[in-house]
Protein backbone atom coordinates (compact mmCIF):
# COMPACT_ATOMS: atom_id res chain seq x y z
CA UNK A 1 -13.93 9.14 40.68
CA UNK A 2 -12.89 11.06 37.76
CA UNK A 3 -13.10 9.79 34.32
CA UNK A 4 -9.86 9.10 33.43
CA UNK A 5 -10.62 7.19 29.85
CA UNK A 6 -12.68 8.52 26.31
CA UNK A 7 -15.07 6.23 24.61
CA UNK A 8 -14.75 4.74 21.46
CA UNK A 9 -17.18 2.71 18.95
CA UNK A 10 -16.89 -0.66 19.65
CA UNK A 11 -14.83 -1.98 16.24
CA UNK A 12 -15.82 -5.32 14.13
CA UNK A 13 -12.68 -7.01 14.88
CA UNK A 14 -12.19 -8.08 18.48
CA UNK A 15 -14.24 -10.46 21.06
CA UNK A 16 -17.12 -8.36 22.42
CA UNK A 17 -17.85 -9.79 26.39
CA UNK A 18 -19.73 -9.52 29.52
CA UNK A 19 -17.02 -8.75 32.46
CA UNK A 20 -18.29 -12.18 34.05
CA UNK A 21 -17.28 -14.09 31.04
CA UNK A 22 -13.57 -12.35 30.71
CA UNK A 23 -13.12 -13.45 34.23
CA UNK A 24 -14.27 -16.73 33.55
CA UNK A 25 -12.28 -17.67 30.24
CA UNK A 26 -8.98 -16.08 32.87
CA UNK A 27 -9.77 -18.30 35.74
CA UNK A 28 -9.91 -21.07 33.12
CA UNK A 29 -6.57 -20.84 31.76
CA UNK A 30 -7.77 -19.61 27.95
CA UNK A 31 -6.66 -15.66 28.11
CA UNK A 32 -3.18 -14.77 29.14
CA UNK A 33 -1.71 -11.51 29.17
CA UNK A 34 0.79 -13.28 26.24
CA UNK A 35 -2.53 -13.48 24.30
CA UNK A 36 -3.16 -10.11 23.60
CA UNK A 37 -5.40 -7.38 25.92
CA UNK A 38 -8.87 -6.37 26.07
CA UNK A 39 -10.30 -2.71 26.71
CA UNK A 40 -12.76 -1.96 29.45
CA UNK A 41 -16.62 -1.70 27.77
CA UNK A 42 -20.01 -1.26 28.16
CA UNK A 43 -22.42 -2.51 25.89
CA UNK A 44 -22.81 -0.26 23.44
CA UNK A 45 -19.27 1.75 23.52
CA UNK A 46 -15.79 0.82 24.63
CA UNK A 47 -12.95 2.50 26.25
CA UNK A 48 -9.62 3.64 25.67
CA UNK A 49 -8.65 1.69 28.82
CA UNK A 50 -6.65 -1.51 29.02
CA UNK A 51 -7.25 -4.28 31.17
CA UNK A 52 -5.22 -7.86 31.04
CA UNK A 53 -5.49 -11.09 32.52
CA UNK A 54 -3.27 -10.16 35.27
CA UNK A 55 -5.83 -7.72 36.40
CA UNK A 56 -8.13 -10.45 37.40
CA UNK A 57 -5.85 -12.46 38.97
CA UNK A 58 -4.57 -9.32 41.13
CA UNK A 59 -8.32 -8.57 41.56
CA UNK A 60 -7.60 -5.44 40.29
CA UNK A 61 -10.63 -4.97 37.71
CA UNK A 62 -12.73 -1.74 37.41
CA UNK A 63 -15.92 -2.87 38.23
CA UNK A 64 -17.88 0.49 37.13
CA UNK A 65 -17.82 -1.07 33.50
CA UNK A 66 -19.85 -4.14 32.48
CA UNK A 67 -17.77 -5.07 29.09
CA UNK A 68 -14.45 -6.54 27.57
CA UNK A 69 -13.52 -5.98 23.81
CA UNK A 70 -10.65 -8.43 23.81
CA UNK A 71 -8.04 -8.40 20.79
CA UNK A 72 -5.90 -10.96 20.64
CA UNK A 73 -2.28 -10.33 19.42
């Protein structure tokens, strides 16, 4: 699979998460894609890539990344 994204430092503002804990706080009800969106991550670095809320729900997530920086709107 081809890298299809560029790292970035992982800024101050935003909410820093383990993918378990994004899908969590979905399946819950407390992030919607109204909320804002969130950027595929690892721990130390995150991507340019976007991921929503919708994602989860259509089971659509890229598992090769263990991190969420979430921004809300």
């Amino acid at each position: 699979m081809s890298e299809d994204y560029r790292y970035e430092p992982i800024p101050d503002y935003g909410s820093h998460m383990s993918i378990e804990k994004f899908i969590m706080d979905v399946k819950s009800g407390c992030l919607i894609d109204y909320d804002g969106h969130g950027k595929y991550a690892t721990k130390y670095r995150m991507t340019d890539k976007i991921v929503g809320p919708s994602d989860v729900k259509k089971n659509d997530l890229d598992k090769r990344f263990t991190h969420i920086v979430w921004f809300n709107k």
